[in-house]
PDB file of N, CA and C in Angstrom:
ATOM      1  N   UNK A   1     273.312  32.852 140.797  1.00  0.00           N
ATOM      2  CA  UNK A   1     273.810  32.957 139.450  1.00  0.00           C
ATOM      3  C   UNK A   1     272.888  32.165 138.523  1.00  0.00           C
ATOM      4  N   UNK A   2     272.485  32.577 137.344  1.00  0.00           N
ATOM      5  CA  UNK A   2     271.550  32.504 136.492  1.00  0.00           C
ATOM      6  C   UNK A   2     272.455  31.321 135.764  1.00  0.00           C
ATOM      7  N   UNK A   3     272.072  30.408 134.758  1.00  0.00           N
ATOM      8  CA  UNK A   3     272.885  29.359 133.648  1.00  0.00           C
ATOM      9  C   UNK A   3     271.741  29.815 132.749  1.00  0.00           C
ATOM     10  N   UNK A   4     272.533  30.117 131.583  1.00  0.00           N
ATOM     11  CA  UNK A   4     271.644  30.521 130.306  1.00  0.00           C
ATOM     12  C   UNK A   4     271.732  29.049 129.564  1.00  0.00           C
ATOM     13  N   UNK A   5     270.628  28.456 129.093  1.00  0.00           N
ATOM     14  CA  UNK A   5     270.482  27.426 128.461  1.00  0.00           C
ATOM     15  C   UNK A   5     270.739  27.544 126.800  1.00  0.00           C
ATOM     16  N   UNK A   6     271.884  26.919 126.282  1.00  0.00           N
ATOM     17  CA  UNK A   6     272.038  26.613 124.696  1.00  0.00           C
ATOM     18  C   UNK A   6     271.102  26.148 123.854  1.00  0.00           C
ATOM     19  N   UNK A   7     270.798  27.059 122.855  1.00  0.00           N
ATOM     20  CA  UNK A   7     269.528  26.280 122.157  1.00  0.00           C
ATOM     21  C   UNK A   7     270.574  26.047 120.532  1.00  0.00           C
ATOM     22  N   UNK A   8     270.175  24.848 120.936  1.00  0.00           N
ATOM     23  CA  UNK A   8     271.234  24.286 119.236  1.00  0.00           C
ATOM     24  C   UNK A   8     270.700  24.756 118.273  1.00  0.00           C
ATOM     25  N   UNK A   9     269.474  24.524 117.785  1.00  0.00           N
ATOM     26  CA  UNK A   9     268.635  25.846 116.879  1.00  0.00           C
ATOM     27  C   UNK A   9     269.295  26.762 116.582  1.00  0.00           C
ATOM     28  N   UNK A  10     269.150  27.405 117.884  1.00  0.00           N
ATOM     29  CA  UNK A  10     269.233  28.903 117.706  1.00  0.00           C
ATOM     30  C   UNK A  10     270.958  29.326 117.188  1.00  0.00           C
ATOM     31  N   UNK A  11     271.737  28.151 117.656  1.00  0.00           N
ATOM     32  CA  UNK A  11     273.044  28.666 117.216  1.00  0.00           C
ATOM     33  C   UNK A  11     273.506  27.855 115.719  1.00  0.00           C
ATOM     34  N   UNK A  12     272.783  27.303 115.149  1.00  0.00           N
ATOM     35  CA  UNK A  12     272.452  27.184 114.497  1.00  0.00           C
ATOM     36  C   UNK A  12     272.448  27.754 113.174  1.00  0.00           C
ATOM     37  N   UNK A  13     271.248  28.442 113.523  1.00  0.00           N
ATOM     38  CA  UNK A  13     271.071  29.615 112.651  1.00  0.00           C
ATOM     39  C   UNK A  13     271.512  30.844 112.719  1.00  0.00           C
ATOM     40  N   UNK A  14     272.639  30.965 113.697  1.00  0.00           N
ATOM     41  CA  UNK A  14     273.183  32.325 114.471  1.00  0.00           C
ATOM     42  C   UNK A  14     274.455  32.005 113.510  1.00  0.00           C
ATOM     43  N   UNK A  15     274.795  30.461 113.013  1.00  0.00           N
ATOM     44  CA  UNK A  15     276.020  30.574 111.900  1.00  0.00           C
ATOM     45  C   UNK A  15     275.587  30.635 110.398  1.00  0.00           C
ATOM     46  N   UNK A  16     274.425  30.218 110.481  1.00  0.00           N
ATOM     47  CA  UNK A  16     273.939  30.241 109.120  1.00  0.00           C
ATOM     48  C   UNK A  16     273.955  31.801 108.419  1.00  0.00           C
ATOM     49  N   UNK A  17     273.116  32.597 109.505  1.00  0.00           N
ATOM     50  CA  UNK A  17     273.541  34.096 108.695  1.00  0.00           C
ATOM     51  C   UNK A  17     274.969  34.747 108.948  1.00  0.00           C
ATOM     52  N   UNK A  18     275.803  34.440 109.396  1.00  0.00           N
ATOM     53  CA  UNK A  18     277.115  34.687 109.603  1.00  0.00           C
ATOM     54  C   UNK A  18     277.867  33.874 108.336  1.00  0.00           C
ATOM     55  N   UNK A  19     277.350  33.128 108.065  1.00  0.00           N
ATOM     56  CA  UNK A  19     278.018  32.004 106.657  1.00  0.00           C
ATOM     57  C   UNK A  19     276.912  32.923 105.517  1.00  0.00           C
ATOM     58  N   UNK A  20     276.117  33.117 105.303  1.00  0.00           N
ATOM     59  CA  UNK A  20     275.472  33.657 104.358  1.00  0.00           C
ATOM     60  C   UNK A  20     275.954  36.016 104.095  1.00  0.00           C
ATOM     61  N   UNK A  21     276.018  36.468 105.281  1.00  0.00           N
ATOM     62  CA  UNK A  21     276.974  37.486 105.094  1.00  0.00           C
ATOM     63  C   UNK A  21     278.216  37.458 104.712  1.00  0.00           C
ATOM     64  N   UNK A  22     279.220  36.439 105.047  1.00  0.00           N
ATOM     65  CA  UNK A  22     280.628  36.408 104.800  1.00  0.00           C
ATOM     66  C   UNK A  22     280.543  35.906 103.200  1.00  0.00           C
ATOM     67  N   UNK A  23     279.522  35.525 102.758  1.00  0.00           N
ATOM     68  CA  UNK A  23     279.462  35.144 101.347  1.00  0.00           C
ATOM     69  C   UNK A  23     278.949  36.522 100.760  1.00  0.00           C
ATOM     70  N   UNK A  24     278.059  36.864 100.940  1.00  0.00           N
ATOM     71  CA  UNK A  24     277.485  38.527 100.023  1.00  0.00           C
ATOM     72  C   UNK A  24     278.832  38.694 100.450  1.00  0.00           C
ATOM     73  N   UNK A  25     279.659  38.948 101.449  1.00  0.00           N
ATOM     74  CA  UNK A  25     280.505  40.182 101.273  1.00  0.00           C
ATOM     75  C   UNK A  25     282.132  39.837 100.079  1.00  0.00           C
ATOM     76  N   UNK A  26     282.192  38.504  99.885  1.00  0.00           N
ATOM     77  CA  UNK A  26     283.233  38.079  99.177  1.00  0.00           C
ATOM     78  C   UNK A  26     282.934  37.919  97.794  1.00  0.00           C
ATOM     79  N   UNK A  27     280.913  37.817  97.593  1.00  0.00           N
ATOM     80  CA  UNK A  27     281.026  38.015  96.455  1.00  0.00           C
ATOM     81  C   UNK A  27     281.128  39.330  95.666  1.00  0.00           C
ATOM     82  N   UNK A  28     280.433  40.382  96.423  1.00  0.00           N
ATOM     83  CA  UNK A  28     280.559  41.524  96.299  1.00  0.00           C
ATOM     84  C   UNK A  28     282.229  41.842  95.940  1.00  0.00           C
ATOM     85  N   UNK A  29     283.333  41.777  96.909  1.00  0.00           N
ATOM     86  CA  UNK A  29     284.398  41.581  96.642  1.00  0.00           C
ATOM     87  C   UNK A  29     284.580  41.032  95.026  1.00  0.00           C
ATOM     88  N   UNK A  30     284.598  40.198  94.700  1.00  0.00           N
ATOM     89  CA  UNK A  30     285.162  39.666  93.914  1.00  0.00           C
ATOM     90  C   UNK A  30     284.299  39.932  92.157  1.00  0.00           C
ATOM     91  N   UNK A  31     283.441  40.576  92.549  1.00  0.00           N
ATOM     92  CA  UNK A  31     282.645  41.353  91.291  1.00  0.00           C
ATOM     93  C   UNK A  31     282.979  42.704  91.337  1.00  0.00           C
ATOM     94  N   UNK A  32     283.804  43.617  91.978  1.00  0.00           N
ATOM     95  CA  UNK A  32     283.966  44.476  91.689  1.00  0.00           C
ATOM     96  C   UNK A  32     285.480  44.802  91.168  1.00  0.00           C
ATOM     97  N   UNK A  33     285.828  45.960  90.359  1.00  0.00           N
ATOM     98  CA  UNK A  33     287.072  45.989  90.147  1.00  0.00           C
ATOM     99  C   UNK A  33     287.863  46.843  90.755  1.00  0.00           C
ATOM    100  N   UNK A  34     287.836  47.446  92.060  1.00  0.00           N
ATOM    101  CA  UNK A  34     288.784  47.492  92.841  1.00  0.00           C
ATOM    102  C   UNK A  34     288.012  47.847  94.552  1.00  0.00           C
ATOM    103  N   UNK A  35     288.869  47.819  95.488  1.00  0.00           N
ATOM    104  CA  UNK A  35     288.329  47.703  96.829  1.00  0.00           C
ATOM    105  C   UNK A  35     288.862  49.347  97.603  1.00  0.00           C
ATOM    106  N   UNK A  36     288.732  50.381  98.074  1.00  0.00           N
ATOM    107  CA  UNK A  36     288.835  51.015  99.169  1.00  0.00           C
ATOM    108  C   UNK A  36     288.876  50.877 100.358  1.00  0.00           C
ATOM    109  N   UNK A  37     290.179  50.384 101.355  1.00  0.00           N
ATOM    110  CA  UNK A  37     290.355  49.311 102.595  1.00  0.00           C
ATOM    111  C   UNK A  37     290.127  51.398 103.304  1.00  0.00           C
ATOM    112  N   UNK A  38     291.376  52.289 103.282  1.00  0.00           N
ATOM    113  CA  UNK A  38     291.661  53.434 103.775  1.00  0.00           C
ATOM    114  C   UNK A  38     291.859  54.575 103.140  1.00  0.00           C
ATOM    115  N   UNK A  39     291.449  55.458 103.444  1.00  0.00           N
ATOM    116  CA  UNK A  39     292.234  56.897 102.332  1.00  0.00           C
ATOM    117  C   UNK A  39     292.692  57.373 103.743  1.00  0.00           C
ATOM    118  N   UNK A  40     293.830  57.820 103.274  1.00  0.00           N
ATOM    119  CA  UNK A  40     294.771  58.853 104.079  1.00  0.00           C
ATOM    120  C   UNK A  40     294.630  60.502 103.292  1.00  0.00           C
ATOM    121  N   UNK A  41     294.788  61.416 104.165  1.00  0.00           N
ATOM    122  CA  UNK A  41     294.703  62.106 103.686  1.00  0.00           C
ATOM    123  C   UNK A  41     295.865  62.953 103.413  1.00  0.00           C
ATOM    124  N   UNK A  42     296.031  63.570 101.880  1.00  0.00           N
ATOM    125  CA  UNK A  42     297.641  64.190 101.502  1.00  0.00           C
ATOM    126  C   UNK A  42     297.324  65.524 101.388  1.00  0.00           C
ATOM    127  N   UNK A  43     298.007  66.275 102.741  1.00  0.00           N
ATOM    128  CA  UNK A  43     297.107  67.673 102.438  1.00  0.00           C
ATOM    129  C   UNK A  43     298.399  68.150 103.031  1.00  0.00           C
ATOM    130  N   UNK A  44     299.238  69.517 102.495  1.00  0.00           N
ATOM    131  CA  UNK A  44     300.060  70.024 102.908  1.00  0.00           C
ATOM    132  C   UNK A  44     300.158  70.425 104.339  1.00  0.00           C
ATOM    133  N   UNK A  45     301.056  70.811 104.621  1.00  0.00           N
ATOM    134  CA  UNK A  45     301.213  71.130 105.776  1.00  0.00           C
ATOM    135  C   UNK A  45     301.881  72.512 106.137  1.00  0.00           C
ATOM    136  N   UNK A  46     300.837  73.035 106.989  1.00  0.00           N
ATOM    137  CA  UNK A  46     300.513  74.577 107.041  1.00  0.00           C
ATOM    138  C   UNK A  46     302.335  75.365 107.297  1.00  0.00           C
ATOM    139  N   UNK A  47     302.240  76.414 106.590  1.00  0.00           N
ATOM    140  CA  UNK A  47     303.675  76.813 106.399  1.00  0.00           C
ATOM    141  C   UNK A  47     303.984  77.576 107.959  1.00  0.00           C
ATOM    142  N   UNK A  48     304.648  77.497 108.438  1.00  0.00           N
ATOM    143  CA  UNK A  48     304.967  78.196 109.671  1.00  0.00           C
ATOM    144  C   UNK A  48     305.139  79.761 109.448  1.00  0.00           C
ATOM    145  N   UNK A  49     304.969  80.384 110.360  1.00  0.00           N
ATOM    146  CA  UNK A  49     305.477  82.281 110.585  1.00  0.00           C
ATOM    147  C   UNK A  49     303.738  82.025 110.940  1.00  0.00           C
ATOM    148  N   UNK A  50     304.059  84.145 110.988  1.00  0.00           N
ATOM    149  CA  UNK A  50     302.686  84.439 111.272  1.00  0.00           C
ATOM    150  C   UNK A  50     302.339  85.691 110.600  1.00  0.00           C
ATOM    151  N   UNK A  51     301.691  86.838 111.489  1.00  0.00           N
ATOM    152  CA  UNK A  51     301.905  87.823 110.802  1.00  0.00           C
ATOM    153  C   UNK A  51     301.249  88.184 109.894  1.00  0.00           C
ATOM    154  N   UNK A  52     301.883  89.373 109.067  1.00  0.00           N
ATOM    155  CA  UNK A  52     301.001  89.908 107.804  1.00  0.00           C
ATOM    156  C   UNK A  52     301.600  89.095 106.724  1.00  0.00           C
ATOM    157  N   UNK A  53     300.986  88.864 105.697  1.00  0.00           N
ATOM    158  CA  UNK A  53     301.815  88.401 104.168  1.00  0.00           C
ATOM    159  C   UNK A  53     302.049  89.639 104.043  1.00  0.00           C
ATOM    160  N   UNK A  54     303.143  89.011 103.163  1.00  0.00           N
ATOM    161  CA  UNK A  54     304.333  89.970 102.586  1.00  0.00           C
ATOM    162  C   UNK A  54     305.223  90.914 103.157  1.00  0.00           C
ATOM    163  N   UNK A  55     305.400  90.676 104.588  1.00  0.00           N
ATOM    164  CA  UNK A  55     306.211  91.357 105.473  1.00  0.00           C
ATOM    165  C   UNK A  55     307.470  90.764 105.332  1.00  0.00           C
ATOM    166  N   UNK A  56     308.140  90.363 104.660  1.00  0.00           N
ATOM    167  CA  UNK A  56     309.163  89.625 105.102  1.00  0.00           C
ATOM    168  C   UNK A  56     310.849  90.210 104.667  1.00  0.00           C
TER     169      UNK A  56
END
């Protein structure tokens, strides 16, 4: 079994751009005037029978 060695550096700077994205993304947030989390979609729902139209 292999031991991967911690490089403090490296984690380091592995939070630094994780702290520097979570900031673009809140400022972005907070300069815009509204957010899109989901769209659902509102689409009828197909009428049952079959057949020809206008047979009825």
């Amino acid at each position: 079994m292999h031991k991967k060695i911690n490089n403090p550096k490296s984690q380091t700077l592995d939070s630094k751009i994780a702290l520097e994205n979570a900031v673009s993304v809140s400022g972005m947030l907070l300069t815009t005037e509204c957010v899109i989390t989901g769209v659902k979609s509102v689409e009828p729902a197909m009428p049952m029978g079959g057949g020809m139209p206008g047979m009825m």
